[in-house]
C-alpha atoms as a PDB file:
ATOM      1  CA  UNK A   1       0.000   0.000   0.000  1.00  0.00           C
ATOM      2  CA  UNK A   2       0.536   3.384  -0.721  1.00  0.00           C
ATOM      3  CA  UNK A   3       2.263   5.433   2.083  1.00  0.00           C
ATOM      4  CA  UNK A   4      -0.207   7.896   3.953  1.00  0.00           C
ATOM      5  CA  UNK A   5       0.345  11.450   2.317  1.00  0.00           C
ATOM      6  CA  UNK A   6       0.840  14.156   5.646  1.00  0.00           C
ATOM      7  CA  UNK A   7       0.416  17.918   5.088  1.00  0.00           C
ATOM      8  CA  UNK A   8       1.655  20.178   7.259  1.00  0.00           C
ATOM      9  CA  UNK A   9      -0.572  22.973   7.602  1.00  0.00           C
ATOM     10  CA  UNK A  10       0.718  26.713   9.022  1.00  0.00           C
ATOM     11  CA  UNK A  11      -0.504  30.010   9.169  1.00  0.00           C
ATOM     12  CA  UNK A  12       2.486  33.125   8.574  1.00  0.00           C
ATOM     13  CA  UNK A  13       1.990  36.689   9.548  1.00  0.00           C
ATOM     14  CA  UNK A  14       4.760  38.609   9.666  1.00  0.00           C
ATOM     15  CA  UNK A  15       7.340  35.643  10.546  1.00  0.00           C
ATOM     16  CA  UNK A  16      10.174  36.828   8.460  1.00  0.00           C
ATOM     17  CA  UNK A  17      12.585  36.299  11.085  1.00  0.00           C
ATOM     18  CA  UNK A  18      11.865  32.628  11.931  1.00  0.00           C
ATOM     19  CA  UNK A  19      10.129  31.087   8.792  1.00  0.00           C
ATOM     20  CA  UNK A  20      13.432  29.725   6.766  1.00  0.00           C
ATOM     21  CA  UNK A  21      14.113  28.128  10.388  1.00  0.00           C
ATOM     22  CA  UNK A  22      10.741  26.728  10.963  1.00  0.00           C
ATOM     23  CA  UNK A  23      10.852  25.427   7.601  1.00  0.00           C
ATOM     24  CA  UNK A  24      13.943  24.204   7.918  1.00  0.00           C
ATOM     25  CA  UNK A  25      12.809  22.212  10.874  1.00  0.00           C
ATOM     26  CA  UNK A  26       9.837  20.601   9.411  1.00  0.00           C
ATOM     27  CA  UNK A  27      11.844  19.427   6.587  1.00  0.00           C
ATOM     28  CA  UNK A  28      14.100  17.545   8.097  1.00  0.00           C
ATOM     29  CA  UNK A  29      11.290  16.245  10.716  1.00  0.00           C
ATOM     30  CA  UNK A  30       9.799  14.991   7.650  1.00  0.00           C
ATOM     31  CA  UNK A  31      12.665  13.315   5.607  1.00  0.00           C
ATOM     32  CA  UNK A  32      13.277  11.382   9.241  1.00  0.00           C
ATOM     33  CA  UNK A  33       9.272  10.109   8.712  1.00  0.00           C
ATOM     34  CA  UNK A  34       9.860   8.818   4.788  1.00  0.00           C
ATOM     35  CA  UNK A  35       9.864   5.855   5.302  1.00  0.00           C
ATOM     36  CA  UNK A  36       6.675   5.693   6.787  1.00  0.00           C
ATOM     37  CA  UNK A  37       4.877   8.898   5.174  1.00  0.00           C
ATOM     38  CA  UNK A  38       4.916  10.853   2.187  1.00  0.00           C
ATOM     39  CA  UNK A  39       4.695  14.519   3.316  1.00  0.00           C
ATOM     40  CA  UNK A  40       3.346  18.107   1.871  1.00  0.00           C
ATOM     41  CA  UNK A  41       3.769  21.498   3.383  1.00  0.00           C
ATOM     42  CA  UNK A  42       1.253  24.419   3.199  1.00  0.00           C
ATOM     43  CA  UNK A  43       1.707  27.571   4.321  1.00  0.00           C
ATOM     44  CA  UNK A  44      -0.873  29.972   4.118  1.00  0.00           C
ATOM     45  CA  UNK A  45       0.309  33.962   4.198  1.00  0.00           C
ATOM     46  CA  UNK A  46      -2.142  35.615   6.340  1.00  0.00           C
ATOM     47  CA  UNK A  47      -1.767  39.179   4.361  1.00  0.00           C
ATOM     48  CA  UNK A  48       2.150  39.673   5.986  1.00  0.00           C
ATOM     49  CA  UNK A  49       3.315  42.943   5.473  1.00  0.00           C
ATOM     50  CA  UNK A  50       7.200  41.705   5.999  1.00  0.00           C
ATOM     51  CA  UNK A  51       9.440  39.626   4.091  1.00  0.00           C
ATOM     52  CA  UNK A  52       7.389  36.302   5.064  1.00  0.00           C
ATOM     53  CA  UNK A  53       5.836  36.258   1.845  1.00  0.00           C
ATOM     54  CA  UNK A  54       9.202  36.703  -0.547  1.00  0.00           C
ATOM     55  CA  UNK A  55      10.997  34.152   1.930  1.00  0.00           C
ATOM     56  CA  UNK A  56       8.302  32.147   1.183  1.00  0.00           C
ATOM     57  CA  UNK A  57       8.067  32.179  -2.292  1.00  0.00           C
ATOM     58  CA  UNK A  58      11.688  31.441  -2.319  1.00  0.00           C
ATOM     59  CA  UNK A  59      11.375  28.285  -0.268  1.00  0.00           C
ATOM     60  CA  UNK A  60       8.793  26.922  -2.603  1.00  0.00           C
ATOM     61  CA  UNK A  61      10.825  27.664  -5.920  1.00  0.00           C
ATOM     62  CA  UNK A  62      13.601  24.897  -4.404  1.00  0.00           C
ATOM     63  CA  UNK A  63      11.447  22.616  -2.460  1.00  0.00           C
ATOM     64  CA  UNK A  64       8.540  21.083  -4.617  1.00  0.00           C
ATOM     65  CA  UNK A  65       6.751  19.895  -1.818  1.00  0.00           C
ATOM     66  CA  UNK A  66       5.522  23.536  -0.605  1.00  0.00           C
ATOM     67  CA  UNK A  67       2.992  25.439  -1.425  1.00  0.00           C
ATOM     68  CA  UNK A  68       2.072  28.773  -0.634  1.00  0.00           C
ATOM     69  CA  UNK A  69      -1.214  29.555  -0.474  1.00  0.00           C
ATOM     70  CA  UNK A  70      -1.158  33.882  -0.329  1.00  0.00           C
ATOM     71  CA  UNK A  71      -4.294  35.446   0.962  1.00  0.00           C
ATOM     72  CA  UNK A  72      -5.335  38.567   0.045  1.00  0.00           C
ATOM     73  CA  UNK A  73      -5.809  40.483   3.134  1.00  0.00           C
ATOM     74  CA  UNK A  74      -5.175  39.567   7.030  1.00  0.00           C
ATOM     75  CA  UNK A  75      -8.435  37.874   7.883  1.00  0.00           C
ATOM     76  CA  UNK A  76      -7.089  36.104  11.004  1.00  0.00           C
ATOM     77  CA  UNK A  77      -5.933  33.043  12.336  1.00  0.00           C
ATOM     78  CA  UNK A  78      -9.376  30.520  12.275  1.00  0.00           C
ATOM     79  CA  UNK A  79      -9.841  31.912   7.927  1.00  0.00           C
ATOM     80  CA  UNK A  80      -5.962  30.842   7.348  1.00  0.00           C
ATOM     81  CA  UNK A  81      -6.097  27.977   9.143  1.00  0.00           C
ATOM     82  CA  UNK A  82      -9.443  26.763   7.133  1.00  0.00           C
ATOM     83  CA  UNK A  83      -7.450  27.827   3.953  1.00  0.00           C
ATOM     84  CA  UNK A  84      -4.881  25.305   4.665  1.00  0.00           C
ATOM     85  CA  UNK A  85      -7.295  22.532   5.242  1.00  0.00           C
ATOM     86  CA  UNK A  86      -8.885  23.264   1.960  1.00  0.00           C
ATOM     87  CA  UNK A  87      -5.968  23.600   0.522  1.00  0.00           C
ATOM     88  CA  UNK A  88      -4.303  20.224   1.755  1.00  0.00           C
ATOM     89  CA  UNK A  89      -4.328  17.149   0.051  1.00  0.00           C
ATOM     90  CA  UNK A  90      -3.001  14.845   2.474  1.00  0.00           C
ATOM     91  CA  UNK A  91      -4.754  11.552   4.297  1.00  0.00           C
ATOM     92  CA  UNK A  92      -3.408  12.916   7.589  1.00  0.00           C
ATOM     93  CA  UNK A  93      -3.144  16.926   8.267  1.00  0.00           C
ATOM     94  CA  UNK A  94      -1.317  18.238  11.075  1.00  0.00           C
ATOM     95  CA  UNK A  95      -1.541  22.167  11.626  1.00  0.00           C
ATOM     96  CA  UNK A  96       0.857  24.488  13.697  1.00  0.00           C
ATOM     97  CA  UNK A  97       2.077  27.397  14.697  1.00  0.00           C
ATOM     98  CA  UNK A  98       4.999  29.190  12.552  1.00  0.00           C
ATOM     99  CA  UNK A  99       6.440  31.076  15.364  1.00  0.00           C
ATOM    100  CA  UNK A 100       8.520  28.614  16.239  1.00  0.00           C
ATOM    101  CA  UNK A 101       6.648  27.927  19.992  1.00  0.00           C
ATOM    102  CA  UNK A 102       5.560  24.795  19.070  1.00  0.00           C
ATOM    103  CA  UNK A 103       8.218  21.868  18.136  1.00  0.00           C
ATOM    104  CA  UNK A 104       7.949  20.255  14.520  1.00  0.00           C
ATOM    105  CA  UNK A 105      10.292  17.217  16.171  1.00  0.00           C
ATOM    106  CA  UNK A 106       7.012  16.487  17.996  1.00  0.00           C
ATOM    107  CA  UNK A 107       5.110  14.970  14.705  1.00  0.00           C
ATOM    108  CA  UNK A 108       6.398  11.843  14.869  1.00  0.00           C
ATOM    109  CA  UNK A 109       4.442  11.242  18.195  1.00  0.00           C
ATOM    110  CA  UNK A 110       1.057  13.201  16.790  1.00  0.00           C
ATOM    111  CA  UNK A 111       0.904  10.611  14.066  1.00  0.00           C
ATOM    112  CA  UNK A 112       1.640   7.285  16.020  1.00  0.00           C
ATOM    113  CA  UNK A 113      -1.133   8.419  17.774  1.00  0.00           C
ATOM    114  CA  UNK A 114      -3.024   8.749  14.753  1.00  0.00           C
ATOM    115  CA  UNK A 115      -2.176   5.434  13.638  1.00  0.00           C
ATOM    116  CA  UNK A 116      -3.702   3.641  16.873  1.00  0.00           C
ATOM    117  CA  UNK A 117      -7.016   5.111  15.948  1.00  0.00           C
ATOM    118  CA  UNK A 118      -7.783   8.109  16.629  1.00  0.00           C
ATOM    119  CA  UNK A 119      -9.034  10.666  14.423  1.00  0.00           C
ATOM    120  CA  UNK A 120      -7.856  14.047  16.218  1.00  0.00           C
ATOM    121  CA  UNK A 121      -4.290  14.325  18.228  1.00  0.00           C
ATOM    122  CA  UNK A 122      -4.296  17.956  20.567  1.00  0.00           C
ATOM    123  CA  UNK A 123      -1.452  18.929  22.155  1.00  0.00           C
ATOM    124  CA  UNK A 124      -1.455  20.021  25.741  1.00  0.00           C
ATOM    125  CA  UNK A 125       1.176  22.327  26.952  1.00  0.00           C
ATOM    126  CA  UNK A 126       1.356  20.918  30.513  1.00  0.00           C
ATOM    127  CA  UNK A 127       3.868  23.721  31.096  1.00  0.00           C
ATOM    128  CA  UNK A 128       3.124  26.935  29.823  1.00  0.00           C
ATOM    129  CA  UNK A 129       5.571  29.354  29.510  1.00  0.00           C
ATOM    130  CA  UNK A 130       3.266  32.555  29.590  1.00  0.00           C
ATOM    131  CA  UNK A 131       3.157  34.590  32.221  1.00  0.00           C
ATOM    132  CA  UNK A 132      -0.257  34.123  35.015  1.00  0.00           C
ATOM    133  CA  UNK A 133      -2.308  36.882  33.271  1.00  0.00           C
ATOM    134  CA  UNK A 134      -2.973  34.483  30.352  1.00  0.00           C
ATOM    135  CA  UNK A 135      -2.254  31.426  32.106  1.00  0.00           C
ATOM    136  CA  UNK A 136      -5.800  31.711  34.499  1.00  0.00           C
ATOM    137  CA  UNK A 137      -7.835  33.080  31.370  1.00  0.00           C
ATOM    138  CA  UNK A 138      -7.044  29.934  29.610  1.00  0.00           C
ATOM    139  CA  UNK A 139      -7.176  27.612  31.959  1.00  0.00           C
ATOM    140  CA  UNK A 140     -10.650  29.416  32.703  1.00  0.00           C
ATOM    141  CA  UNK A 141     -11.812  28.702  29.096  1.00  0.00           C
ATOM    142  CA  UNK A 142     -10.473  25.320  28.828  1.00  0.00           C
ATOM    143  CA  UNK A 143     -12.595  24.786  31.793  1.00  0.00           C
ATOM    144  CA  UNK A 144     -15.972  25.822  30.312  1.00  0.00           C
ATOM    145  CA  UNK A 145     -15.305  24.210  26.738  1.00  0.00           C
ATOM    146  CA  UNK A 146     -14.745  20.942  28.600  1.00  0.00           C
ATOM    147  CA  UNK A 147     -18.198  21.310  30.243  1.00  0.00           C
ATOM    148  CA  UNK A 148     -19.893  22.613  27.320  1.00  0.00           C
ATOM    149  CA  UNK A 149     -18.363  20.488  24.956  1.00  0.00           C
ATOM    150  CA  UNK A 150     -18.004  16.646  26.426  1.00  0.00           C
ATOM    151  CA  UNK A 151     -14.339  16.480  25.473  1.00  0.00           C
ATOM    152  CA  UNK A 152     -12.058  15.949  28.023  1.00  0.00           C
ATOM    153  CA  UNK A 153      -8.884  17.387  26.799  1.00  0.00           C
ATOM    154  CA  UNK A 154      -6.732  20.114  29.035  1.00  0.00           C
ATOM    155  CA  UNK A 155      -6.012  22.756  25.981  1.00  0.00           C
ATOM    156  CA  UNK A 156      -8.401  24.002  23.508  1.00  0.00           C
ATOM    157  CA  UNK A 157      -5.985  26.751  22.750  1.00  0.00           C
ATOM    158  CA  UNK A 158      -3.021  24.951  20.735  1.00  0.00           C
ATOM    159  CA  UNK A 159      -3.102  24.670  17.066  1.00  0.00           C
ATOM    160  CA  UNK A 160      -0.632  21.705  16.832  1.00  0.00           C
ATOM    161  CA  UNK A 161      -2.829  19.253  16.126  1.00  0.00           C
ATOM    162  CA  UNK A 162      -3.322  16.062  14.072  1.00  0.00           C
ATOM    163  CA  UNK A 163      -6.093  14.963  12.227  1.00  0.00           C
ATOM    164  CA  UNK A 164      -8.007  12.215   9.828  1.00  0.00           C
ATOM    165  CA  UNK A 165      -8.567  14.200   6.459  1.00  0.00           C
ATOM    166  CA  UNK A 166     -12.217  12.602   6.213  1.00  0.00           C
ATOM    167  CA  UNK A 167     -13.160  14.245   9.606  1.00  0.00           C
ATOM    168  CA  UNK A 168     -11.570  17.584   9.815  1.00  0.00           C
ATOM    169  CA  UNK A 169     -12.468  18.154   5.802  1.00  0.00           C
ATOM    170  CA  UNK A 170     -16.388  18.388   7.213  1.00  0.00           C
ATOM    171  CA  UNK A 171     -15.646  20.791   9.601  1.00  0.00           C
ATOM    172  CA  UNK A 172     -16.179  24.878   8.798  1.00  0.00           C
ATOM    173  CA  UNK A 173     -14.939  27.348  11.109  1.00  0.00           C
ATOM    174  CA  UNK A 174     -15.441  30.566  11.250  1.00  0.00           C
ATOM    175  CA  UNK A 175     -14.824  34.046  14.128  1.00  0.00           C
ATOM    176  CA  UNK A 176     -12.372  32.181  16.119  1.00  0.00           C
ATOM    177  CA  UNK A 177     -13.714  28.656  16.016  1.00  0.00           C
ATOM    178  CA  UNK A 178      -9.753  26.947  14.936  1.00  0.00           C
ATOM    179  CA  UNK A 179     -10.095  26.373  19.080  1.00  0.00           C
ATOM    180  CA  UNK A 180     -13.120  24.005  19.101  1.00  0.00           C
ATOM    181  CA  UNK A 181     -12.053  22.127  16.250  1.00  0.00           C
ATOM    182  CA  UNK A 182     -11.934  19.039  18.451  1.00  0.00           C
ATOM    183  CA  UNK A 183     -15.899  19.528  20.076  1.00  0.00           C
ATOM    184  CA  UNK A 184     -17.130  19.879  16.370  1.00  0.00           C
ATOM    185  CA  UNK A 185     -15.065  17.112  15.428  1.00  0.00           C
ATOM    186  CA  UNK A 186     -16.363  15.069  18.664  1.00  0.00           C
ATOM    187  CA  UNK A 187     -19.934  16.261  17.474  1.00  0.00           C
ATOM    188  CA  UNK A 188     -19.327  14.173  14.533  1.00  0.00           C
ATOM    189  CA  UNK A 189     -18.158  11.165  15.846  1.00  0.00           C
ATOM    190  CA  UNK A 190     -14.615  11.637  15.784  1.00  0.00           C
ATOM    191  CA  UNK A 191     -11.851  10.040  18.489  1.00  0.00           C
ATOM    192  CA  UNK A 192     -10.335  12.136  20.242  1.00  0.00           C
ATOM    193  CA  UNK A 193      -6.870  12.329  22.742  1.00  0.00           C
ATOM    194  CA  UNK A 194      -4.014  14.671  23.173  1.00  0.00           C
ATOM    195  CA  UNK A 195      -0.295  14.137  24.257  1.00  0.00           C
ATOM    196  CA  UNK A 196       2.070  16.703  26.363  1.00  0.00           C
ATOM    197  CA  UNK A 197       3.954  18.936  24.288  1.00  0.00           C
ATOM    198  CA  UNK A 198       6.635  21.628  24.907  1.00  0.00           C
ATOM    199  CA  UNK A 199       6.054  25.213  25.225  1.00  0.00           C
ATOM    200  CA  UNK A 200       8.210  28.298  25.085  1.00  0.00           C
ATOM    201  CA  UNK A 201       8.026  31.793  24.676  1.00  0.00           C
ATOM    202  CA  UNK A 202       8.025  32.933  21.105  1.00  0.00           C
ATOM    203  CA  UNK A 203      11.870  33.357  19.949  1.00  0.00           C
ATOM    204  CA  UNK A 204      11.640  36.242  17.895  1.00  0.00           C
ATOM    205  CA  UNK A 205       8.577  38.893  17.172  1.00  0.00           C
ATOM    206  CA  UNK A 206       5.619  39.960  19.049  1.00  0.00           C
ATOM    207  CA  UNK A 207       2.465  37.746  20.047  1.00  0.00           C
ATOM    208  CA  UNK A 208      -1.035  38.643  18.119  1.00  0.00           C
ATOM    209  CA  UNK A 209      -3.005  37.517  21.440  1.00  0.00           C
ATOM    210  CA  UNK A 210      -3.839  39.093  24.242  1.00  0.00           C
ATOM    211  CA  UNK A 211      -6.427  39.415  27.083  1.00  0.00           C
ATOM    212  CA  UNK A 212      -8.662  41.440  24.972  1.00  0.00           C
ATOM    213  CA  UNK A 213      -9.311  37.828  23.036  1.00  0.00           C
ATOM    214  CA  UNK A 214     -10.601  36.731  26.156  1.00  0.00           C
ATOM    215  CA  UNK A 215     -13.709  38.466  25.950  1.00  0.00           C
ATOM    216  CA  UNK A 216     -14.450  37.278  22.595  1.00  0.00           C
ATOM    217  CA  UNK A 217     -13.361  33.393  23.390  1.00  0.00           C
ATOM    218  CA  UNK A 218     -16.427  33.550  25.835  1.00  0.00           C
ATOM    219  CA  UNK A 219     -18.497  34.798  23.651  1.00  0.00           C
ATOM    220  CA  UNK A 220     -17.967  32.126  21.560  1.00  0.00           C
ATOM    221  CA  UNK A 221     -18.515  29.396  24.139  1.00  0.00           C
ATOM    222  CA  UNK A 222     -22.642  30.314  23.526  1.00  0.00           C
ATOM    223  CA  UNK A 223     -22.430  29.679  19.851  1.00  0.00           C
ATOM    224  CA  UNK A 224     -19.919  26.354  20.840  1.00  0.00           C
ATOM    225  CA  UNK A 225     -23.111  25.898  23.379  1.00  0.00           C
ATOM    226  CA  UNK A 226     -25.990  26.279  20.399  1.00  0.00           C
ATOM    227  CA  UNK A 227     -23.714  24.478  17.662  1.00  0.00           C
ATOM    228  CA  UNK A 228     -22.655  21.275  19.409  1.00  0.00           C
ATOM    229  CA  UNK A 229     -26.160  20.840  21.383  1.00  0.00           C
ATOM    230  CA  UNK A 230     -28.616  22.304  19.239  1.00  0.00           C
ATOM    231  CA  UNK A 231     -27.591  23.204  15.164  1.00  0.00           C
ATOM    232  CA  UNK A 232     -29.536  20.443  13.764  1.00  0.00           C
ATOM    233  CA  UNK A 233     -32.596  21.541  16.072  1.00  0.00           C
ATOM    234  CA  UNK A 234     -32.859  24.609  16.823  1.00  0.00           C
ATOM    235  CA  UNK A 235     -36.477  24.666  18.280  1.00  0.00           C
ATOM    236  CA  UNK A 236     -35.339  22.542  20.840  1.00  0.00           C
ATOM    237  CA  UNK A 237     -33.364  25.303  22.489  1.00  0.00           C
ATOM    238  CA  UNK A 238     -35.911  28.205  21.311  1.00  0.00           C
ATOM    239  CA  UNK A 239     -38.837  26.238  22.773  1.00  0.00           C
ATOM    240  CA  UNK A 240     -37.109  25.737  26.281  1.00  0.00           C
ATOM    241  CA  UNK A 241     -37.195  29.539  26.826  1.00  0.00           C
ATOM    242  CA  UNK A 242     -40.239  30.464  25.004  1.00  0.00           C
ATOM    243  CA  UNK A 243     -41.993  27.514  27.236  1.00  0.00           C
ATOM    244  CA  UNK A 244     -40.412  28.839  30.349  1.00  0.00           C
ATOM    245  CA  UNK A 245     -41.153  32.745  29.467  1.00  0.00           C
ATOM    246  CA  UNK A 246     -44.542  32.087  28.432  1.00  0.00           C
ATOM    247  CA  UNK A 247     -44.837  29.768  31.396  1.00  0.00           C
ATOM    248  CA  UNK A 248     -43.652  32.019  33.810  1.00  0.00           C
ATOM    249  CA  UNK A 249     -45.853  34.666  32.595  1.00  0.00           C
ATOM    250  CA  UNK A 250     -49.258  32.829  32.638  1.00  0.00           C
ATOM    251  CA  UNK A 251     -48.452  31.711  36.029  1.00  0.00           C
ATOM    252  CA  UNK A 252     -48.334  35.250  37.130  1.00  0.00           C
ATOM    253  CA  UNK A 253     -51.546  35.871  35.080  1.00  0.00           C
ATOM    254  CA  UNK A 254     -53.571  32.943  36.796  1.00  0.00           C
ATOM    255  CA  UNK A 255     -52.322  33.882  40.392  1.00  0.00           C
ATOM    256  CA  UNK A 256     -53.792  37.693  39.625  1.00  0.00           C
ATOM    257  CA  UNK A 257     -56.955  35.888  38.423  1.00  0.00           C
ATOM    258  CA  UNK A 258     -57.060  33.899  41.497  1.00  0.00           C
ATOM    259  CA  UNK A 259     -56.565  36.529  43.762  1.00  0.00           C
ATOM    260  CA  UNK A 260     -59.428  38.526  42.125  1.00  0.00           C
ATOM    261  CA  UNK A 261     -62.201  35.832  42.101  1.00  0.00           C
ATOM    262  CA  UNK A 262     -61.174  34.682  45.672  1.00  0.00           C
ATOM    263  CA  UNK A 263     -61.142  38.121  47.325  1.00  0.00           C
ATOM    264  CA  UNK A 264     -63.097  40.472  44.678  1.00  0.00           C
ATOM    265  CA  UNK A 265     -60.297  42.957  44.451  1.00  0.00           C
ATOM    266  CA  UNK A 266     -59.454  44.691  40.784  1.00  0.00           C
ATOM    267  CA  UNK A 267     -55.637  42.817  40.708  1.00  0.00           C
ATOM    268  CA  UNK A 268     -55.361  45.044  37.399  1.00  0.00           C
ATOM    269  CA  UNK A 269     -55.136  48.062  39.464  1.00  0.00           C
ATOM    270  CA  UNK A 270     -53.709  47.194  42.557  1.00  0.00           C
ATOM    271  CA  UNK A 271     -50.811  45.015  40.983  1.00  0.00           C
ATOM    272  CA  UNK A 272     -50.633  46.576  37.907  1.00  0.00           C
ATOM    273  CA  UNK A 273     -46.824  46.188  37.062  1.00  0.00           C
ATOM    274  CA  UNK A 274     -47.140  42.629  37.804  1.00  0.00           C
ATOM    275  CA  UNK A 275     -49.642  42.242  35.480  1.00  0.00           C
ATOM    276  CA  UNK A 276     -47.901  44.024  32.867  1.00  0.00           C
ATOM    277  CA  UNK A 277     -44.860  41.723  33.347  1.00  0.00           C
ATOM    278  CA  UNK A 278     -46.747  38.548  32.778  1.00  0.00           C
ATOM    279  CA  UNK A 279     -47.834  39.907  29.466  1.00  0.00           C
ATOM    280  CA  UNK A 280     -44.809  40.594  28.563  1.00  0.00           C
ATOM    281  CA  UNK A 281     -43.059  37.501  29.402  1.00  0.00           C
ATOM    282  CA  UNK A 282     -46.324  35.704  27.269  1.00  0.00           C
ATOM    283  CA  UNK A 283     -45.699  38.234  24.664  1.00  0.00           C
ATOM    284  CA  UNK A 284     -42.096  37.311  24.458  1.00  0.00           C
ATOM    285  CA  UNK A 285     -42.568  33.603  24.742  1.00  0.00           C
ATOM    286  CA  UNK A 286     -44.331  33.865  21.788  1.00  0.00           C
ATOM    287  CA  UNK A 287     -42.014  35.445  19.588  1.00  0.00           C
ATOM    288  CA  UNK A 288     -39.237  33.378  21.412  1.00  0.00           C
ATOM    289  CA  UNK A 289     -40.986  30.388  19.453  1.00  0.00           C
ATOM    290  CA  UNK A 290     -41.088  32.225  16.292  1.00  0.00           C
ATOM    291  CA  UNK A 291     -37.949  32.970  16.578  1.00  0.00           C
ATOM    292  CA  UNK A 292     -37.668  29.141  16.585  1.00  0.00           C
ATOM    293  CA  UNK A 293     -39.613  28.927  13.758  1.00  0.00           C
ATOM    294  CA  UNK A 294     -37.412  31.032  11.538  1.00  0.00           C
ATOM    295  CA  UNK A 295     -34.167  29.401  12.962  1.00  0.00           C
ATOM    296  CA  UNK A 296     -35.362  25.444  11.978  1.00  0.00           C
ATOM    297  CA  UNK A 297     -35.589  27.107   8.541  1.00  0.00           C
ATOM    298  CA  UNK A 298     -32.420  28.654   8.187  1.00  0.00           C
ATOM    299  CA  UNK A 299     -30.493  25.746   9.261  1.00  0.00           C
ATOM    300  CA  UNK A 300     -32.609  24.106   6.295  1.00  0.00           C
ATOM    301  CA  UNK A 301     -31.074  26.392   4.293  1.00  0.00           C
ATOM    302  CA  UNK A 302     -28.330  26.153   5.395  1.00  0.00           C
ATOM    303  CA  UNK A 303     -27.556  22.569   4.951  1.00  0.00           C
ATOM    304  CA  UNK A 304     -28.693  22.771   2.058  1.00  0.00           C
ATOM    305  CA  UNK A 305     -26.981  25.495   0.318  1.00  0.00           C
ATOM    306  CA  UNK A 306     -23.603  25.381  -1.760  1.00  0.00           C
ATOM    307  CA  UNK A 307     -20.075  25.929  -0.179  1.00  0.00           C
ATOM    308  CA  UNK A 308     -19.252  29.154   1.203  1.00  0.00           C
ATOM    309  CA  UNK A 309     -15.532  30.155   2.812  1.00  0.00           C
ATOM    310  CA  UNK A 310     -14.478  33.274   5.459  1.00  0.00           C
ATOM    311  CA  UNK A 311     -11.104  33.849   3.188  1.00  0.00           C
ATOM    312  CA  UNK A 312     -10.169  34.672  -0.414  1.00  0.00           C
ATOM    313  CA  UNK A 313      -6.946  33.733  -2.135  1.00  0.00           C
ATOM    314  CA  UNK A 314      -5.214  36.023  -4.070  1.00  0.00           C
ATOM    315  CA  UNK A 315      -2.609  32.879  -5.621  1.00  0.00           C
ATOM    316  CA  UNK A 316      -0.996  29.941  -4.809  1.00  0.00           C
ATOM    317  CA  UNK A 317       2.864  29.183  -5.281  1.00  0.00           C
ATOM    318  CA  UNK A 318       4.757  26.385  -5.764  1.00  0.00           C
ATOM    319  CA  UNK A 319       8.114  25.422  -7.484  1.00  0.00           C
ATOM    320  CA  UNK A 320       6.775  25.716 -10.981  1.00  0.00           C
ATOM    321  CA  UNK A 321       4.851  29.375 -10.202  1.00  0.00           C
ATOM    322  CA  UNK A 322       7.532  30.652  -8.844  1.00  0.00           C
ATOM    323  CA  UNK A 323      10.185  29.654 -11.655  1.00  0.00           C
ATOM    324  CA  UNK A 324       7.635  30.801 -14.903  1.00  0.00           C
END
């Protein structure tokens, strides 16, 4: 049989400094796994405004096995990431950061794991080497997608991660979603474990995260909630509330009822802004469960309409662009 093709997926922006190294590394990482894998590499240039790009371009003019997928504007980490995964052609994709703070000797161990089984490898950094201010926030968020989600994995955050091409390729992320890659993968089945990996501050250039993400990574954990519970039924989460607004609200209604047949005393009057509450929480019930309505038909839509991506390329190179 055929040996499994691997591609090596990484977003760039603004590496110039570290990119012939980290490329450097992955190559020989991956002439040490030929004779059990055939390998690609794809790096996708998230609109750098350095040298990445030109170093880039030259790397793929000498090495036939790169290709450089250039976007046309910075849309962000999750768009590049999904770019790569379109992009790649290989049985088993692993994706990484470029910055050098993850370890490309550390494949070999992402796909034996792969090989027993499973169909996504995370990597954990047991020991982070950030400081406490984004060590809590993280280990905050891991916290809630572990609840939310059902998978039991320590680090969401990593991007070094390996997975089965028939899984990941069903996945579509978009806002920041390259985190929860293995709870939509779990949603569809998919086996899931991680393995300890190293973790150092970033060599050369400045981190793009801060603790301004943190406010939109919690965000996210309510769509994460909706998607992985509730996408392919929708009314299910609409009617909850609408039953419990509207419920609420009657309740009200029949105890003001109550209180005026029992003791013949105009409720309306004395209690008006309770009784204005429970017909607003019946009111809103109500269009909670249209809202419902129109959801269950959008996702129809949805499933049923044609592909649709978050990036746009402006040109791929490889060894034979480069050199025409």
């Amino acid at each position: 049989m055929a040996q499994p093709l691997v591609s090596i997926i990484a977003p760039v922006y603004n590496e110039e400094a570290v990119i012939e190294t980290f490329f450097r590394r992955v190559l020989s990482v991956a002439d040490g796994l030929s004779d059990r894998y055939r390998f690609e590499f794809v790096l996708i240039d998230d609109g750098s405004r350095d040298r990445s790009l030109e170093i880039m371009k030259a790397l793929a003019a000498a090495q036939p096995r790169l290709r450089v997928i250039e976007l046309r504007k910075n849309f962000g980490q999750t768009p590049a990431l999904q770019a790569g995964l379109d992009a790649a052609r290989g049985d088993i994709l692993v994706t990484m950061d470029a910055d050098l703070q993850h370890f490309p000797e550390d494949v070999g161990d992402f796909l034996s794991k792969i090989e027993e089984g499973y169909d996504i490898v995370c990597g954990w950094r047991r020991e982070r080497a950030e400081g406490i201010l984004r060590r809590w926030p993280s280990r905050a968020a891991n916290t809630v997608a572990r609840w939310i989600s059902g998978v039991e994995i320590h680090d969401f955050g990593t991007t070094l991660r390996a997975y089965r091409s028939e899984l990941v390729k069903d996945v579509r992320l978009f806002g920041e979603f390259h985190r929860f890659i293995p709870a939509l993968g779990s949603a569809l089945g998919g086996r899931i474990t991680e393995l300890p990996i190293r973790n150092i501050e970033r060599p050369s250039g400045k981190s793009n995260y801060g603790l301004g993400r943190s406010l939109g990574v919690f965000l996210d954990f309510f769509v994460l909630f909706f998607i992985v519970r509730y996408l392919d039924r929708p009314m299910r989460a609409f009617g909850k509330l609408a039953v419990i607004s509207f419920g609420v609200g009657l309740a009200i209604a029949a105890f003001l009822v109550g209180e005026a047949l029992i003791y013949n005393i105009p409720t309306v009057r004395e209690h008006l802004g309770w009784f204005l509450l429970s017909i607003m929480l019946m009111l809103a019930g109500t269009q909670i469960l249209l809202s419902g309505l129109i959801a269950e038909i959008l996702i129809r839509i949805h499933f049923g309409q044609g592909e649709h991506r978050v990036y746009k390329i402006r040109r791929e190179w490889t060894s034979e662009s480069t050199s025409s």
